[in-house]
C-alpha atoms as a PDB file:
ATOM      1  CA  UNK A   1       0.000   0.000   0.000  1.00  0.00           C
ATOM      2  CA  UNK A   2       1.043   3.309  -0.635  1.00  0.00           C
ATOM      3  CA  UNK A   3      -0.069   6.201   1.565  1.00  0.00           C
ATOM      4  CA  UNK A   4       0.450   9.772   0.636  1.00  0.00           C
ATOM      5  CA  UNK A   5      -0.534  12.851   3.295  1.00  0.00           C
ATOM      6  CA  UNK A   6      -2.106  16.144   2.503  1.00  0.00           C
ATOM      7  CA  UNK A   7      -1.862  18.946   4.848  1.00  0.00           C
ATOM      8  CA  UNK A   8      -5.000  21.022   4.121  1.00  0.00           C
ATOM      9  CA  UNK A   9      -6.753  24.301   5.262  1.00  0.00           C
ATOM     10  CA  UNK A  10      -5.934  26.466   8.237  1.00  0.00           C
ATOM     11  CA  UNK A  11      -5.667  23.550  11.053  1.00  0.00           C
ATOM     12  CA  UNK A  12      -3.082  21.934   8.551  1.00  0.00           C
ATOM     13  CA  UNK A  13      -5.132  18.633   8.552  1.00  0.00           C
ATOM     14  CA  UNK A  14      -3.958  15.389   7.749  1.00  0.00           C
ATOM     15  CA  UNK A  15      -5.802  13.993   4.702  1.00  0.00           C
ATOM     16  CA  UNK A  16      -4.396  10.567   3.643  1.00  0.00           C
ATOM     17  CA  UNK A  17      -5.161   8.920   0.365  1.00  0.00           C
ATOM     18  CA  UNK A  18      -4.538   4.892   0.607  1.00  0.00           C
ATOM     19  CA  UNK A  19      -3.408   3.383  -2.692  1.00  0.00           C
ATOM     20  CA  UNK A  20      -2.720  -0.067  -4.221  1.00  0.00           C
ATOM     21  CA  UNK A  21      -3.357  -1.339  -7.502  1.00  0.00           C
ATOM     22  CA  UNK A  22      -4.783   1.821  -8.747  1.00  0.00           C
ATOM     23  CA  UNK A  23      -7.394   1.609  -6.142  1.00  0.00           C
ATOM     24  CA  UNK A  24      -7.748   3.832  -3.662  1.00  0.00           C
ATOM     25  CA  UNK A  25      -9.801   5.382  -0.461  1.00  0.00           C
ATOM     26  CA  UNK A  26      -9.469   8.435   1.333  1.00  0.00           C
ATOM     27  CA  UNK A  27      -9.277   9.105   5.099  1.00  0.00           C
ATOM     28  CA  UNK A  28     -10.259  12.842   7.246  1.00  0.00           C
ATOM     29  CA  UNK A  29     -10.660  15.210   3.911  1.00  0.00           C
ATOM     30  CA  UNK A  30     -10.961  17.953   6.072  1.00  0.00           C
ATOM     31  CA  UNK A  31     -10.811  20.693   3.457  1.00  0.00           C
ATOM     32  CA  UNK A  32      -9.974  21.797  -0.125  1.00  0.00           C
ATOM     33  CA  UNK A  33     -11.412  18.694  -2.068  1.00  0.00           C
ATOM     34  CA  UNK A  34     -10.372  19.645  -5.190  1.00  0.00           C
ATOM     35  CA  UNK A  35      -6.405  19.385  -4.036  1.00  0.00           C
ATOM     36  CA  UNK A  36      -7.727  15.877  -3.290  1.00  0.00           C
ATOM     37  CA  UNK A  37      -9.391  14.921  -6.954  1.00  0.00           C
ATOM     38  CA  UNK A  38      -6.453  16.258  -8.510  1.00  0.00           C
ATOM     39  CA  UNK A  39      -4.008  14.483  -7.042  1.00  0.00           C
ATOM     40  CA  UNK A  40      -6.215  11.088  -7.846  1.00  0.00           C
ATOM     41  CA  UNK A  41      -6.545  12.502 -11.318  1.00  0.00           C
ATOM     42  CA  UNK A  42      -2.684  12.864 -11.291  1.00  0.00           C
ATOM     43  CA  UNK A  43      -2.305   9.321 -10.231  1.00  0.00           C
ATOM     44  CA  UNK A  44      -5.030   7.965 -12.342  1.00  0.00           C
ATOM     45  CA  UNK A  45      -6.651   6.334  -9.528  1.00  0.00           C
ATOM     46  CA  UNK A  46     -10.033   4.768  -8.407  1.00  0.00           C
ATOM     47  CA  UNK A  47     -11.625   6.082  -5.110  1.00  0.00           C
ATOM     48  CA  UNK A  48     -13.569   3.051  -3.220  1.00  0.00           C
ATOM     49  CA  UNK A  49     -14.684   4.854  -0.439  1.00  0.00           C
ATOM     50  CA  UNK A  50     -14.326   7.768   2.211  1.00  0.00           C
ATOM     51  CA  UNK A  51     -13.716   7.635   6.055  1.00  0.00           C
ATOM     52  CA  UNK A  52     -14.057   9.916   8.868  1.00  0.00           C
ATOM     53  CA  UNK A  53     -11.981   9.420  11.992  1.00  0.00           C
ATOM     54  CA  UNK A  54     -14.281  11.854  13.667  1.00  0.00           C
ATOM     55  CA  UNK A  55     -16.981  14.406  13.152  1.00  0.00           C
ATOM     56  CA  UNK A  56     -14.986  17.905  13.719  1.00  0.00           C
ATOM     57  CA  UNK A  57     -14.710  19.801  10.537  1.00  0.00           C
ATOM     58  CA  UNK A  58     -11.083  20.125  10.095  1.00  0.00           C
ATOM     59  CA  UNK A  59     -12.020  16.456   8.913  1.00  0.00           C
ATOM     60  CA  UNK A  60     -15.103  16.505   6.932  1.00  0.00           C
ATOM     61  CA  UNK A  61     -14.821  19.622   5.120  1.00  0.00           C
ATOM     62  CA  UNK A  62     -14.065  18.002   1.594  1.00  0.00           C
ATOM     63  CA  UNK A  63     -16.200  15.155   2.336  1.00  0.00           C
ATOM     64  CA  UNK A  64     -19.431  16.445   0.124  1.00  0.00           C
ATOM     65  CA  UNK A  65     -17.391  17.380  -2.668  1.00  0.00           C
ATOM     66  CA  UNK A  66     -15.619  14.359  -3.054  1.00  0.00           C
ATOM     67  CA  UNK A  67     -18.741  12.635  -2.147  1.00  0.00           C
ATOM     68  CA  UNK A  68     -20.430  14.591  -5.104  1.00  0.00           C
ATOM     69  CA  UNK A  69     -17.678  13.784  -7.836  1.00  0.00           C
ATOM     70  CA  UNK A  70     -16.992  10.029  -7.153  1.00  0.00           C
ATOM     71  CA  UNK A  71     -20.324   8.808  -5.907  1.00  0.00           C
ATOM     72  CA  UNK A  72     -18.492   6.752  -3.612  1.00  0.00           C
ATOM     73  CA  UNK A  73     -19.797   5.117   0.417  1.00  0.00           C
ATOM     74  CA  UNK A  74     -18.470   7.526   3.098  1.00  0.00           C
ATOM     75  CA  UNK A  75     -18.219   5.622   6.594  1.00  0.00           C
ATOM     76  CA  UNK A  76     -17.978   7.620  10.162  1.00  0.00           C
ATOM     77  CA  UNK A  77     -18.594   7.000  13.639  1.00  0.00           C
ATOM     78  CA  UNK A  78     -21.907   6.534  15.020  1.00  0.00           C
ATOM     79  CA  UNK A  79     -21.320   8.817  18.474  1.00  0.00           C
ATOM     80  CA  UNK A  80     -19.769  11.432  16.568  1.00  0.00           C
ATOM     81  CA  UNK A  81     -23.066  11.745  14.447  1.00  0.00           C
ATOM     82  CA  UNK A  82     -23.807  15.156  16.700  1.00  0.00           C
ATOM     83  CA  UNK A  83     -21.226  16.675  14.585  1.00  0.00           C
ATOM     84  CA  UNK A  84     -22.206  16.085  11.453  1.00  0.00           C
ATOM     85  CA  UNK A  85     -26.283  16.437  11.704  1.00  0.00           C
ATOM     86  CA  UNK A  86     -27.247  18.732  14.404  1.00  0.00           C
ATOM     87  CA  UNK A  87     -26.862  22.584  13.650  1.00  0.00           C
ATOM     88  CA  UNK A  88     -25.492  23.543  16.802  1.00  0.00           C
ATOM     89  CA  UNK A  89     -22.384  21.213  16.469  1.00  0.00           C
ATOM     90  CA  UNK A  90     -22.078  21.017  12.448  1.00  0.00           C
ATOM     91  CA  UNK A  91     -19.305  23.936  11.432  1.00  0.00           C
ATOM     92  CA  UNK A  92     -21.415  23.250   7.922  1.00  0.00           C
ATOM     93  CA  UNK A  93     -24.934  24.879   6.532  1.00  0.00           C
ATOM     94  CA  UNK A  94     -25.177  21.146   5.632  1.00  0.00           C
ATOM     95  CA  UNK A  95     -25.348  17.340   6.930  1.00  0.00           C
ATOM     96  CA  UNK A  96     -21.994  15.565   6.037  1.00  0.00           C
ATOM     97  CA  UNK A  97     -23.105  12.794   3.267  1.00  0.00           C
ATOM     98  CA  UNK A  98     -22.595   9.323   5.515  1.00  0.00           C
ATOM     99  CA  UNK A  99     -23.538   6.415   4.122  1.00  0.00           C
ATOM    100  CA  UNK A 100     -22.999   4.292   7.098  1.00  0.00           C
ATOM    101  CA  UNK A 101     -21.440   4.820  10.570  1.00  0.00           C
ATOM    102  CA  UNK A 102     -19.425   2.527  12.010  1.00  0.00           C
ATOM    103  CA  UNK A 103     -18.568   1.314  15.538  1.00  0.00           C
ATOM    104  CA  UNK A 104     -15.963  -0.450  17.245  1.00  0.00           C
ATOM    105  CA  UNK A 105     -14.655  -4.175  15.868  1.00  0.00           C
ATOM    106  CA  UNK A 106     -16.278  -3.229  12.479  1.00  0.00           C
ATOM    107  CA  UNK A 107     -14.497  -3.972   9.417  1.00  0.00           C
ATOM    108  CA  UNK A 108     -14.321  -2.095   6.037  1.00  0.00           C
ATOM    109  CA  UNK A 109     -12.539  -4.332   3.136  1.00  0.00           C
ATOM    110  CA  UNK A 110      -9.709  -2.501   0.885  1.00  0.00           C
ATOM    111  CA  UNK A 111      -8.709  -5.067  -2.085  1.00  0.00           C
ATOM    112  CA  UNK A 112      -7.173  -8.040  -0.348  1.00  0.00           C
ATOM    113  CA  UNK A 113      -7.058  -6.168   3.002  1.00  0.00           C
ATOM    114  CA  UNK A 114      -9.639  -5.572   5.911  1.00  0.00           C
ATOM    115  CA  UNK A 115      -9.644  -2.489   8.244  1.00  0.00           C
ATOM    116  CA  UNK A 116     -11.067  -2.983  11.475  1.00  0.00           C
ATOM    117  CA  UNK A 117     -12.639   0.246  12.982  1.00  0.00           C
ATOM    118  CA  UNK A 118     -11.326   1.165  17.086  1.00  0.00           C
ATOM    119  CA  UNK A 119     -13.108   3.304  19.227  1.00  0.00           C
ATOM    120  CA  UNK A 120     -11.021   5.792  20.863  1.00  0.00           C
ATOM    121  CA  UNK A 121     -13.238   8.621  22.905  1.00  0.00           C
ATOM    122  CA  UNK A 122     -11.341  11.839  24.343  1.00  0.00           C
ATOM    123  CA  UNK A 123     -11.074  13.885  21.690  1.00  0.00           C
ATOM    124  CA  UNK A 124     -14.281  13.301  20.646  1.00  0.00           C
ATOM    125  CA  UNK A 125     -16.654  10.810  21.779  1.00  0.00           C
ATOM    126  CA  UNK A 126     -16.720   9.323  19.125  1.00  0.00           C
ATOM    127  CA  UNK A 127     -13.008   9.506  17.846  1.00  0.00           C
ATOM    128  CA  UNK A 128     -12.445   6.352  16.262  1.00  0.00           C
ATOM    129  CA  UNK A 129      -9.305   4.982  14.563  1.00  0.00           C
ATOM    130  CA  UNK A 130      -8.827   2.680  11.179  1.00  0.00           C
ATOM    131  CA  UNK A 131      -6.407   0.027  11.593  1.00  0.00           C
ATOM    132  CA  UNK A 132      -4.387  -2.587   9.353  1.00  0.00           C
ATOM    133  CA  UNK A 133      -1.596  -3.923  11.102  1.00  0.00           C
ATOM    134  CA  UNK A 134       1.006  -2.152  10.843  1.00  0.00           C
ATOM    135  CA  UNK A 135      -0.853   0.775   9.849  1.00  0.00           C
ATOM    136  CA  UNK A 136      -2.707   3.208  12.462  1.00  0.00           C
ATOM    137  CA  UNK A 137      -4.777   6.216  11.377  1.00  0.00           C
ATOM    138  CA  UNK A 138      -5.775   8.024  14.740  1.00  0.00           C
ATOM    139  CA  UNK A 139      -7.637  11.093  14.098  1.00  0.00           C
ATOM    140  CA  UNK A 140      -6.482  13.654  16.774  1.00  0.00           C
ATOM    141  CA  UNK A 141      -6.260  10.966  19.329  1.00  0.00           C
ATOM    142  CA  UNK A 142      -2.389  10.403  19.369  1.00  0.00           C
ATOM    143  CA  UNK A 143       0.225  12.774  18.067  1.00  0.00           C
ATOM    144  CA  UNK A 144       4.467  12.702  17.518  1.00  0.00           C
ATOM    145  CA  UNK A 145       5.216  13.519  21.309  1.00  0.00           C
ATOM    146  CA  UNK A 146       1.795  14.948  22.188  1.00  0.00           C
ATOM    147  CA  UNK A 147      -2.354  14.040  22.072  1.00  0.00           C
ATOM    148  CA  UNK A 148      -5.560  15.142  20.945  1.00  0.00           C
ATOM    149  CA  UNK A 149      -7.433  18.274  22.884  1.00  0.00           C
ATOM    150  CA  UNK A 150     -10.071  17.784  25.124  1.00  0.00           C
ATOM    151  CA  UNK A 151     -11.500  21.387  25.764  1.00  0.00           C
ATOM    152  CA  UNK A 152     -13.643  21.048  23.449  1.00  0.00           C
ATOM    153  CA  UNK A 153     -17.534  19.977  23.838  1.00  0.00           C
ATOM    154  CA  UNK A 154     -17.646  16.550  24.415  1.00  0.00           C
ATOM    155  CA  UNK A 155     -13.683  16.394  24.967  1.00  0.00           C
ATOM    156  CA  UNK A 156     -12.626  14.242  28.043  1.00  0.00           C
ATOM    157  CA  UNK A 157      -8.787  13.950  29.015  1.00  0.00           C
ATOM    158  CA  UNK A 158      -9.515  11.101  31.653  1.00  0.00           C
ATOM    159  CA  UNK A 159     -10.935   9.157  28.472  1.00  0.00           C
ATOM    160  CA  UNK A 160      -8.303  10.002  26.356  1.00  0.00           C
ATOM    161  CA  UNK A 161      -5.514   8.621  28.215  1.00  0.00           C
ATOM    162  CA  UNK A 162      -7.404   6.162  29.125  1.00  0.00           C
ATOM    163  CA  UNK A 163      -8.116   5.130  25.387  1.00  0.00           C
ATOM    164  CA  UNK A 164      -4.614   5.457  24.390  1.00  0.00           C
ATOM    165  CA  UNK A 165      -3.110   3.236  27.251  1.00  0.00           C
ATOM    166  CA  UNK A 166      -5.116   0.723  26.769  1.00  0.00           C
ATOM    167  CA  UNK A 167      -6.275   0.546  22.961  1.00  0.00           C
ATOM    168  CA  UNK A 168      -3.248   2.571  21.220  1.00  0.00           C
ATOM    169  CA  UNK A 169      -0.503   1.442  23.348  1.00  0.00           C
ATOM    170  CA  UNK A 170      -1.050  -2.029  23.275  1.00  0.00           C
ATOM    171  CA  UNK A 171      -1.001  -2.156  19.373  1.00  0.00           C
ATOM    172  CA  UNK A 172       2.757  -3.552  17.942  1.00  0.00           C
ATOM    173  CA  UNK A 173       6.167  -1.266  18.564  1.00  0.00           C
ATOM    174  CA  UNK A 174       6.183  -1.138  15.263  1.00  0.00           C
ATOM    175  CA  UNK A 175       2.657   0.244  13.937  1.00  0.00           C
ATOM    176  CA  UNK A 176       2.899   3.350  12.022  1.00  0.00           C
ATOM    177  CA  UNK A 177       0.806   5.727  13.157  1.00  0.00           C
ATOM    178  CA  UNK A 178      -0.747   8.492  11.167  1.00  0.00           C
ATOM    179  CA  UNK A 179      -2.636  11.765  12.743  1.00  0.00           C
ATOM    180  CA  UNK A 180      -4.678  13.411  11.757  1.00  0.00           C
ATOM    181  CA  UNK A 181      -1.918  17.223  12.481  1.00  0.00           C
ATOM    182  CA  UNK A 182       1.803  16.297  11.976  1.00  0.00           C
ATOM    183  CA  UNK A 183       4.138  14.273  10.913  1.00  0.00           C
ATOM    184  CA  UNK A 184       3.936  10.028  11.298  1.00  0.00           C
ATOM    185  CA  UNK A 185       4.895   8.576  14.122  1.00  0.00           C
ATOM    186  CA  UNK A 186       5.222   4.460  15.869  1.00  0.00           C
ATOM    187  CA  UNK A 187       3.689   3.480  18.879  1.00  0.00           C
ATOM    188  CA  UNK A 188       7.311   2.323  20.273  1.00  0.00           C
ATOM    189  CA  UNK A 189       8.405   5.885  19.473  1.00  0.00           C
ATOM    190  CA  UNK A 190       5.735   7.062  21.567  1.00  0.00           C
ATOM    191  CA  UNK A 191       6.021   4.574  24.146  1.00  0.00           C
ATOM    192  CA  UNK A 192       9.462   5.995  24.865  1.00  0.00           C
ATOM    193  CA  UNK A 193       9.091   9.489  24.254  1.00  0.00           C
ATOM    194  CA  UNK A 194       5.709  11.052  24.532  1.00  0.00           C
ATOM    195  CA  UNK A 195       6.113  13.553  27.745  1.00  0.00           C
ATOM    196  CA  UNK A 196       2.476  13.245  27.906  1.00  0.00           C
ATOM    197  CA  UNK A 197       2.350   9.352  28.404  1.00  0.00           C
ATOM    198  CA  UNK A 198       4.946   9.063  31.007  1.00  0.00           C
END
């Protein structure tokens, strides 16, 4: 699999596009869809499907154009739904396009491999992360030597470090993580030298 980042909008999002065999899907477009379509365009590839890691905009911005121009399923979490429906939450003038949400242990097929969706409240309560060992993508849930906020409406540190202790941290050393601000990191990296984990 290849996996290309693209830092977008003001926050500096992480989208990811994740590509074999001309396939590909695309994870957190938070903003500037087009930048998205035309790198696919540039790689001649074939969108399958979108995911959300969570509901804050910085991650769903781009998700009704894209939605729009491929025609393609877009899959979020089911307890972040608050952020993409009700208009005191929603950033947008407009419900985010989901097809179906997803909650923990579920599984979303990519060619010959199988993503299994993992719950990981504190950012959000509904934060959720995609995983395929040894790939991680976390959302704002676990950074290079830091973690997601939590003052932010339904933000809850307790959770959070709770959630990464015992649902991150137990993943493989060697899983690559990718978040959803910043640069890739591993779980042994952060294991060793997060100051917010010691």
């Amino acid at each position: 699999m290849e996996i290309i980042g693209l830092k977008l909008g003001e926050a500096r999002s992480n989208a990811y596009v994740v590509s074999e065999n001309k396939q590909c899907f695309i994870i957190d477009p938070g903003y500037e869809g087009s930048e998205i379509i035309e790198y696919i365009k540039s790689r001649k590839l074939d969108p399958q499907f979108i995911y959300i890691t969570h509901g804050h905009h910085d991650h769903t911005g781009g998700v009704k154009q894209l939605k729009e121009h491929y025609h393609i399923p877009v899959y979020a979490p089911l307890k972040d739904k608050v952020w993409m429906t009700d208009t005191v939450y929603n950033y947008f003038a407009y419900e985010i396009p989901v097809d179906q949400y997803v909650v923990e242990g579920d599984k979303i097929d990519f060619g010959r491999h199988v993503f299994k969706v993992i719950e990981t409240p504190g950012h959000s309560e509904g934060s959720t992360a995609l995983y395929n060992e040894p790939f991680l993508f976390c959302g704002d849930t676990l950074f290079f030597e830091s973690i997601g906020r939590t003052n932010i409406p339904f933000g809850d540190e307790e959770v959070l470090m709770d959630t990464i202790r015992t649902k991150l941290l137990t993943l493989p050393d060697k899983t690559v993580v990718y978040p959803g601000h910043g640069k890739p990191t591993t779980i042994g990296y952060e294991k060793e030298n997060n100051p917010f984990l010691k």
